[in-house]
Protein backbone atom coordinates (compact mmCIF):
# COMPACT_ATOMS: atom_id res chain seq x y z
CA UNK A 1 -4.61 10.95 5.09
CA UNK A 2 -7.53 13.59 5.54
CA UNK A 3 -9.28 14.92 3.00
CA UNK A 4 -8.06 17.99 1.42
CA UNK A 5 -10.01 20.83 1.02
CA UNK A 6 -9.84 23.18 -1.77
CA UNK A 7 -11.17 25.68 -0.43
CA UNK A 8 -14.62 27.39 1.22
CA UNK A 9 -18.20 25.28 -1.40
CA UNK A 10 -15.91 23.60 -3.30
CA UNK A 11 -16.13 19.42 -3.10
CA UNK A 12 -12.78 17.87 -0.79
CA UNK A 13 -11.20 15.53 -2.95
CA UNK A 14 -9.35 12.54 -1.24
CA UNK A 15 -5.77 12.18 -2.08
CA UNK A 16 -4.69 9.24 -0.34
CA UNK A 17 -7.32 6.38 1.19
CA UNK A 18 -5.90 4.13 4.66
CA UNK A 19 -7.79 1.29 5.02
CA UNK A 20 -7.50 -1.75 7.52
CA UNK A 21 -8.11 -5.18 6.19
CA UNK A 22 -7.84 -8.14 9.02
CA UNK A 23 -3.93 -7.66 10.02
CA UNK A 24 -2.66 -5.09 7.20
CA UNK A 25 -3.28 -1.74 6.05
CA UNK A 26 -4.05 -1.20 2.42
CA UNK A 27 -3.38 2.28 1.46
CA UNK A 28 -4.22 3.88 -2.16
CA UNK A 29 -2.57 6.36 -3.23
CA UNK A 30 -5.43 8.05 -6.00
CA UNK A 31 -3.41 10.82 -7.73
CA UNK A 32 0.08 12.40 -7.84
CA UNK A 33 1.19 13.79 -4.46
CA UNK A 34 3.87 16.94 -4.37
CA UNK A 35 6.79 16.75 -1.91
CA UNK A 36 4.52 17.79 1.25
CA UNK A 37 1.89 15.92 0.73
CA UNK A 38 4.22 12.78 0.35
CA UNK A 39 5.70 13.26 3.55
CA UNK A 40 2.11 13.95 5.29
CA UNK A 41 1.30 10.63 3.34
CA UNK A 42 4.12 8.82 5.46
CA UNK A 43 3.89 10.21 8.48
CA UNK A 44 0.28 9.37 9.33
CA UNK A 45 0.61 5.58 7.51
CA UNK A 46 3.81 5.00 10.00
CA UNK A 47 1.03 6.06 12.50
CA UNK A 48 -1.71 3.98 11.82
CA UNK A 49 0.33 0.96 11.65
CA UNK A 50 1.35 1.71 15.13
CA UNK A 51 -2.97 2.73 16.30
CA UNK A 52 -3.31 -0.57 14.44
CA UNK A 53 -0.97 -2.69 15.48
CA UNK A 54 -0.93 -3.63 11.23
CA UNK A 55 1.26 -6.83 10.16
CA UNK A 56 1.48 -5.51 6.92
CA UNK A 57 1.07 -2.69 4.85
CA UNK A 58 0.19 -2.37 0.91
CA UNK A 59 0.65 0.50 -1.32
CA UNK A 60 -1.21 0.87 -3.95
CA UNK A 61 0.47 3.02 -6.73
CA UNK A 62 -1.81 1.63 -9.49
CA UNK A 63 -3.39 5.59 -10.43
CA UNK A 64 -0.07 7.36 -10.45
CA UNK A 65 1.31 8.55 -14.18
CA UNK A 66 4.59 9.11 -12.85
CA UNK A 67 6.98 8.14 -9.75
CA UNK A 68 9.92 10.60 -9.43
CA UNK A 69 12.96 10.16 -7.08
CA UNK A 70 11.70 11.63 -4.07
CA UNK A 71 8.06 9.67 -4.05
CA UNK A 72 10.47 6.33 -4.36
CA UNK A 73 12.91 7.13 -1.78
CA UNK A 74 9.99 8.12 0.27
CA UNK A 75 8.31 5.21 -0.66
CA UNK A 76 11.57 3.27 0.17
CA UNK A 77 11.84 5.00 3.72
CA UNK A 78 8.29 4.21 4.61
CA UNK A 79 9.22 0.34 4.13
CA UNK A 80 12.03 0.63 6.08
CA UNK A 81 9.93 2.58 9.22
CA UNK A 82 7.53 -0.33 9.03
CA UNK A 83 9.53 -2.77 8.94
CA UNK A 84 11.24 -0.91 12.47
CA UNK A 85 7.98 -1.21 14.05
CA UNK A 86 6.99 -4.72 13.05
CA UNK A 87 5.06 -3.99 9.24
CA UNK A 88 5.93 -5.76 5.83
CA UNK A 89 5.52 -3.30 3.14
CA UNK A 90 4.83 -4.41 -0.49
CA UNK A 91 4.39 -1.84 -3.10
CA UNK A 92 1.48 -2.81 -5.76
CA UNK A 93 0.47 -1.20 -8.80
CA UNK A 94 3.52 0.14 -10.63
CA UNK A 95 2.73 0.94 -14.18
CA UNK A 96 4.85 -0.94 -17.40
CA UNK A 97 5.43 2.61 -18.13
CA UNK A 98 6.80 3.45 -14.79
CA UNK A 99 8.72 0.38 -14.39
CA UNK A 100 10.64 1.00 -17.21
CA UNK A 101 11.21 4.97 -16.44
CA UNK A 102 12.65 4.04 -12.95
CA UNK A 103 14.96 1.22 -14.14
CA UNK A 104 16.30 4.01 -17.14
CA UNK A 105 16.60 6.04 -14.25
CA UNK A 106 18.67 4.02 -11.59
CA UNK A 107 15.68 4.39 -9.30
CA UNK A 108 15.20 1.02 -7.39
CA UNK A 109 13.36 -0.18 -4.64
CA UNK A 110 15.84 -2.33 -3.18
CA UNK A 111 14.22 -3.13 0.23
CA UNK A 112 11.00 -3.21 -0.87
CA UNK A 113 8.80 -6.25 -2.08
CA UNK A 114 6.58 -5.22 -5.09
CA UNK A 115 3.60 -7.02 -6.72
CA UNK A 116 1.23 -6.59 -9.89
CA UNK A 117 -2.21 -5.69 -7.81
CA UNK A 118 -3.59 -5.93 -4.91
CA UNK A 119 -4.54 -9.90 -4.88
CA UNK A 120 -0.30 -10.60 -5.50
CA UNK A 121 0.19 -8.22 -2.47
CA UNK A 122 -2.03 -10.07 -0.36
CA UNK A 123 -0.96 -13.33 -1.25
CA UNK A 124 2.84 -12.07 -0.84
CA UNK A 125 1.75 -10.36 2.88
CA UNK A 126 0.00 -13.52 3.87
CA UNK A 127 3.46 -15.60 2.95
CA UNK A 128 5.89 -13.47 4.42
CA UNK A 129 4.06 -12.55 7.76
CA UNK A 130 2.58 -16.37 8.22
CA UNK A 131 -1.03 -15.38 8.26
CA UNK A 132 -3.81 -17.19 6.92
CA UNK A 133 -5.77 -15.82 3.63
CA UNK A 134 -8.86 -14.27 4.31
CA UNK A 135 -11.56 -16.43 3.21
CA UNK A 136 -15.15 -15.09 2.70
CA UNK A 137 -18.09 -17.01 3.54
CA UNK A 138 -18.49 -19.62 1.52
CA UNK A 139 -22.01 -21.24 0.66
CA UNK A 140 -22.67 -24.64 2.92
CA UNK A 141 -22.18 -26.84 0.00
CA UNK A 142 -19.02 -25.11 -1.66
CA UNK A 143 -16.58 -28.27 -1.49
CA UNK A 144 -13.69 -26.09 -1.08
CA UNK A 145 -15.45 -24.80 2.15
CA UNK A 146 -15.57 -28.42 3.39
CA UNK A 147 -12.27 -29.49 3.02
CA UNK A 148 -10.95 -25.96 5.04
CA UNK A 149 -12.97 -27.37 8.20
């Protein structure tokens, strides 16, 4: 998603961030979206994942205060799009607070794999798509970096 602008001089603030990282798309969400901008939000992720042929695709949820019914069904119906064109979508971040506000009420995400954070996301995108953790580089005498050779 673009930046918005609020107007003629005043400082764009960015609502949603889409970034690539190796075969997934991690894409944070950094403060409450209305009903438009939701929609806007899905619409060009469902793109990029076809531009980048993504594996995988994280949301990241961590900033929001609050998840009402239509961000999770649209949440839910962005999962199932993906998953049509070939993506694994796992939902990170979700607040205690919200957690328990969406089980009170009846909101579920029932095709959707969630995590705590971002590592958990990876780690669960890396399992269920078969791909190999990213590794950084690794000093030449890290043992661990050995043993992967």
């Amino acid at each position: 998603m673009t930046p918005t602008d609020n107007g003629p001089g005043t400082a764009q603030s960015l609502l949603v961030s889409i970034l690539r990282q190796g075969p997934y798309l991690i894409a944070s969400i950094h403060t409450a979206l209305n009903d438009t901008e939701l929609v806007r939000f899905q619409r060009d992720l469902i793109d990029r994942v076809g531009q980048d042929r993504a594996r995988g695709v994280i949301i990241d949820v961590a900033a929001l205060d609050v998840l009402d019914s239509f961000a999770a069904k649209t949440l839910s119906g962005l999962a199932s799009v993906a998953a049509l064109r070939g993506a694994t979508t796992v939902i990170v971040g979700i607040s205690p607070e919200i957690a328990y506000s969406m089980v009170r009420l009846g909101l579920r995400f029932d095709d959707v794999r969630t995590a705590l954070d971002l590592d958990e996301g990876l780690s669960t995108l890396n399992a269920l798509t078969g791909t190999a953790p990213h590794r950084p580089n690794s000093r030449p005498g890290d043992r661990r970096a050995r043993r992967l050779r």
